[in-house]
C-alpha atoms as a PDB file:
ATOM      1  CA  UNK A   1      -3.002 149.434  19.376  1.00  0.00           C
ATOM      2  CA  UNK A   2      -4.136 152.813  18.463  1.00  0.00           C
ATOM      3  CA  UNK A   3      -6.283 153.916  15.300  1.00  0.00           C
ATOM      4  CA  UNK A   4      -3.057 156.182  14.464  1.00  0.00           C
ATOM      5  CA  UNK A   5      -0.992 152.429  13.547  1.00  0.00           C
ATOM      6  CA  UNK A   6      -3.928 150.219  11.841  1.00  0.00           C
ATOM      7  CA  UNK A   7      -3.227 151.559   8.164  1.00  0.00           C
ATOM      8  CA  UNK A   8       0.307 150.756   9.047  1.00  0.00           C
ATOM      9  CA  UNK A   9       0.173 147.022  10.410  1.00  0.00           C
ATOM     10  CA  UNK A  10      -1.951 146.417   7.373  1.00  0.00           C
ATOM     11  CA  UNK A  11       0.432 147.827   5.041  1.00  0.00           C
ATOM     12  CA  UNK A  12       3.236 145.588   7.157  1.00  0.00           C
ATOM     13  CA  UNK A  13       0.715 142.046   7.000  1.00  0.00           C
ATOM     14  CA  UNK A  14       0.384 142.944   3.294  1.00  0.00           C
ATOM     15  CA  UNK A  15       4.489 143.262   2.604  1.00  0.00           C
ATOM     16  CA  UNK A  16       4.655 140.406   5.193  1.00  0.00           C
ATOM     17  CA  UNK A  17       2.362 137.970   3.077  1.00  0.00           C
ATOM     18  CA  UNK A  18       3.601 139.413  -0.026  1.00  0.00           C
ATOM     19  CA  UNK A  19       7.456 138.077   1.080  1.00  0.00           C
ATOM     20  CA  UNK A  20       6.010 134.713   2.185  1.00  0.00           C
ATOM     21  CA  UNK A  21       4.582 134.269  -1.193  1.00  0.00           C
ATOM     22  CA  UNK A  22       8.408 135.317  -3.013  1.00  0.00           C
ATOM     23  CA  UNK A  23       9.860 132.638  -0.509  1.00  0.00           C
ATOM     24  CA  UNK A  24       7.588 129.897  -1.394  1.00  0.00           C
ATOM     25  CA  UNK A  25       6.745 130.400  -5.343  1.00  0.00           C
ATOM     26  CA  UNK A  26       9.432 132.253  -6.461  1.00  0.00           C
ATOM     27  CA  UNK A  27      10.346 135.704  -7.968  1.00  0.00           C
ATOM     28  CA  UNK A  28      10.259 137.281 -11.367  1.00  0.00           C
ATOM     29  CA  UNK A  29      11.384 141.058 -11.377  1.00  0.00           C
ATOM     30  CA  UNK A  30      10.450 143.568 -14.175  1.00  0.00           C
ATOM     31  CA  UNK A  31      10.820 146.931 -14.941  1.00  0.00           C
ATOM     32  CA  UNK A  32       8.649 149.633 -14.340  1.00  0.00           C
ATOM     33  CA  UNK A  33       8.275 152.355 -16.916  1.00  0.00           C
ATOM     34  CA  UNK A  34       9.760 154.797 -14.778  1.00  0.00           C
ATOM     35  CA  UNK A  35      13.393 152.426 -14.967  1.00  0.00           C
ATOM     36  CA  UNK A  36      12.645 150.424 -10.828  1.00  0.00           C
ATOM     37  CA  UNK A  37      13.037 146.761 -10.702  1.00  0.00           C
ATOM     38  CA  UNK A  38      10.036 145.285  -9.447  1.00  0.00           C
ATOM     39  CA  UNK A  39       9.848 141.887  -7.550  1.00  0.00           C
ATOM     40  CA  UNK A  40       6.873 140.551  -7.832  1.00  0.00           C
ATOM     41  CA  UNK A  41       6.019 136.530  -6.582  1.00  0.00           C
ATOM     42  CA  UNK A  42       5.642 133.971  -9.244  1.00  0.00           C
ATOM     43  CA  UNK A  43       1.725 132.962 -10.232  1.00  0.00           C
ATOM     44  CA  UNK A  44       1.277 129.680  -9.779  1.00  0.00           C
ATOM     45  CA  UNK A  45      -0.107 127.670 -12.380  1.00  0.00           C
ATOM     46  CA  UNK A  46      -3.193 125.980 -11.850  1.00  0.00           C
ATOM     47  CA  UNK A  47      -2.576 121.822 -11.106  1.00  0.00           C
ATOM     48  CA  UNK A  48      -4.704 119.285 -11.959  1.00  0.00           C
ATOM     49  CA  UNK A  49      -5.714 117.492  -8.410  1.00  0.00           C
ATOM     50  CA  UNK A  50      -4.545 113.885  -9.492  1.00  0.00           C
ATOM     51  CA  UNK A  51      -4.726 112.428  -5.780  1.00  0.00           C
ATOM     52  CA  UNK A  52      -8.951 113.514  -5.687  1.00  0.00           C
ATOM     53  CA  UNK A  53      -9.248 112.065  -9.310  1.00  0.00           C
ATOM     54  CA  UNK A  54      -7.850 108.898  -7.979  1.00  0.00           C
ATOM     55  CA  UNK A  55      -9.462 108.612  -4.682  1.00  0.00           C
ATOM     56  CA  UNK A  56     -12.899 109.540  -6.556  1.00  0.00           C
ATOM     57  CA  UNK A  57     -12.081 106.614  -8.921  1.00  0.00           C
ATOM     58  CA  UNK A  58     -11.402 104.385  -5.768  1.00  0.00           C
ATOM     59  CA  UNK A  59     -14.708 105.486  -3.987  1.00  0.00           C
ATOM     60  CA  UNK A  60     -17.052 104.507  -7.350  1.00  0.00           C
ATOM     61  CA  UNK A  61     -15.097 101.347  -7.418  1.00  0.00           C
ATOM     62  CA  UNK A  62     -15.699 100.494  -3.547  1.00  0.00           C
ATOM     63  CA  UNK A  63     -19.542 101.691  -4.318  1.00  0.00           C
ATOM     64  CA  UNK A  64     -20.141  99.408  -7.659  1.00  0.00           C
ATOM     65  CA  UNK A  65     -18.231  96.218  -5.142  1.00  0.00           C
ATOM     66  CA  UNK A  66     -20.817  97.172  -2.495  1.00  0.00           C
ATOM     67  CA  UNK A  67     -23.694  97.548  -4.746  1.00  0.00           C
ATOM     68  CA  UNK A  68     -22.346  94.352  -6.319  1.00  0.00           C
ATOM     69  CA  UNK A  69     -21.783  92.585  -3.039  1.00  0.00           C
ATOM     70  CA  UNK A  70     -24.902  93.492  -1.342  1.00  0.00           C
ATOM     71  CA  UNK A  71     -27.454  93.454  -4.578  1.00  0.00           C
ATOM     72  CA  UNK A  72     -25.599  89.830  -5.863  1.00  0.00           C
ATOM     73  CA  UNK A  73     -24.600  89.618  -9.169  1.00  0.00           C
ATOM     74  CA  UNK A  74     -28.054  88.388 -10.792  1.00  0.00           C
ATOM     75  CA  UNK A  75     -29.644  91.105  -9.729  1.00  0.00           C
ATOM     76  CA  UNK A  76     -27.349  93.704  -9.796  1.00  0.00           C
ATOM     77  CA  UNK A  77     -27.090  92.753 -13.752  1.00  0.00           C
ATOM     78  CA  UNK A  78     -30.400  93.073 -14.209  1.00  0.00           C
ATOM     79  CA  UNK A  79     -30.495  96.321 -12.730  1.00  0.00           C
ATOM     80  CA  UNK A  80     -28.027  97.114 -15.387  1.00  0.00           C
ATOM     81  CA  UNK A  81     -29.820  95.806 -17.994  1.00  0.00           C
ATOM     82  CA  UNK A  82     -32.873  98.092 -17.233  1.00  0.00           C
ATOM     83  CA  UNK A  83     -30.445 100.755 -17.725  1.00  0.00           C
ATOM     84  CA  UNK A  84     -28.973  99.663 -21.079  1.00  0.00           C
ATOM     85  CA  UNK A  85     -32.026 100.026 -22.514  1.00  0.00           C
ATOM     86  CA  UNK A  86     -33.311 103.352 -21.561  1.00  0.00           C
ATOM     87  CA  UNK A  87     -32.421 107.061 -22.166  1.00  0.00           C
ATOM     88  CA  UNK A  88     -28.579 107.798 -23.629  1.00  0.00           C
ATOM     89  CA  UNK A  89     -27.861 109.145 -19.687  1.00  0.00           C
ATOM     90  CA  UNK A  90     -29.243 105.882 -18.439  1.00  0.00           C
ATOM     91  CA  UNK A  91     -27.022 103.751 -20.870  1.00  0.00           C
ATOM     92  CA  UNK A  92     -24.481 105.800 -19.958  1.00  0.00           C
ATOM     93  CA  UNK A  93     -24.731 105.122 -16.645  1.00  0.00           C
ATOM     94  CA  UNK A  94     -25.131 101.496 -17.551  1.00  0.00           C
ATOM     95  CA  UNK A  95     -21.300 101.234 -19.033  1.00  0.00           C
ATOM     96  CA  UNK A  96     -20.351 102.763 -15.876  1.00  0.00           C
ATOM     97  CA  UNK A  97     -21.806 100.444 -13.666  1.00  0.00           C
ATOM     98  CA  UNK A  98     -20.992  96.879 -15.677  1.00  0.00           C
ATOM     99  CA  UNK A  99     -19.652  94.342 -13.267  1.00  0.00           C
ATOM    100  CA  UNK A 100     -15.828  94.941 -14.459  1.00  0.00           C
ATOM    101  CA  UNK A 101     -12.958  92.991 -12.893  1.00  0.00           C
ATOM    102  CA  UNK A 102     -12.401  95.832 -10.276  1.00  0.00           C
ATOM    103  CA  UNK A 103     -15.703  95.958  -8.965  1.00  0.00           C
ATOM    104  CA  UNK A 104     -15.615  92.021  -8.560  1.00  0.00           C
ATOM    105  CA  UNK A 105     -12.860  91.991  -6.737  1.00  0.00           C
ATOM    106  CA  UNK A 106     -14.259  94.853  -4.342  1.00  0.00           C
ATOM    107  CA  UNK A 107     -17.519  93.202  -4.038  1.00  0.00           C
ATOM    108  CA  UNK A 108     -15.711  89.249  -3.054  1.00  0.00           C
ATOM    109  CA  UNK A 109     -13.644  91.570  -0.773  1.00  0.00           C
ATOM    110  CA  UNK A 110     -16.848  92.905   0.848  1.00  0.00           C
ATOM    111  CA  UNK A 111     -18.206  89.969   1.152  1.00  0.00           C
ATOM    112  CA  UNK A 112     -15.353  88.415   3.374  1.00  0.00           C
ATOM    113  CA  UNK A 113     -16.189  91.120   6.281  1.00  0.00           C
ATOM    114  CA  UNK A 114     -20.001  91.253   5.801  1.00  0.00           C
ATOM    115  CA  UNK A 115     -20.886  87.776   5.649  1.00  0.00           C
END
């Protein structure tokens, strides 16, 4: 491929990727001021990535059973309690880390394979 064509297989990639982009999200046309119909692709809205929210939720569940499992529950609430009664991070972090239903049922579940 020559220097001559580059400008032009850009300019057919970008009306290539453009067309994809029509296909997949749509069109909306407008008018120019000049009175030509334009087609341009739909934006895409921005989604809110519910499957990593729930798989993050998940993983800090499997982490406070494992913490749980491996600390045992005496200690692990006493590690809690240290954090109840510090800084407004630290209690923070203490609500988030109370031995909840959840997180007892992780941590008996990790205990059937690790012991």
């Amino acid at each position: 491929m020559g220097t001559v064509h580059l400008p032009f297989e850009k300019r057919l990639r970008a009306i290539s990727r453009r067309h994809n982009r029509m296909n997949r999200a749509g069109v909306v046309h407008s008018v120019n001021h000049d009175g030509l119909i334009i087609a341009k692709p739909r934006r895409r809205a921005l989604r809110f990535p519910l499957r990593g929210l729930l798989l993050l939720i998940a993983a800090g569940f499997a982490f406070k059973g494992y913490l749980l499992a491996d600390l045992g529950p005496a200690t692990y609430n006493d590690r809690v309690a240290v954090l109840q009664s510090g800084t407004i991070v630290e209690q923070g972090g203490a609500w988030l880390m109370q031995a909840d239903p959840v997180t007892i049922w992780a941590a008996d579940m990790i205990n059937t394979y690790l012991r």
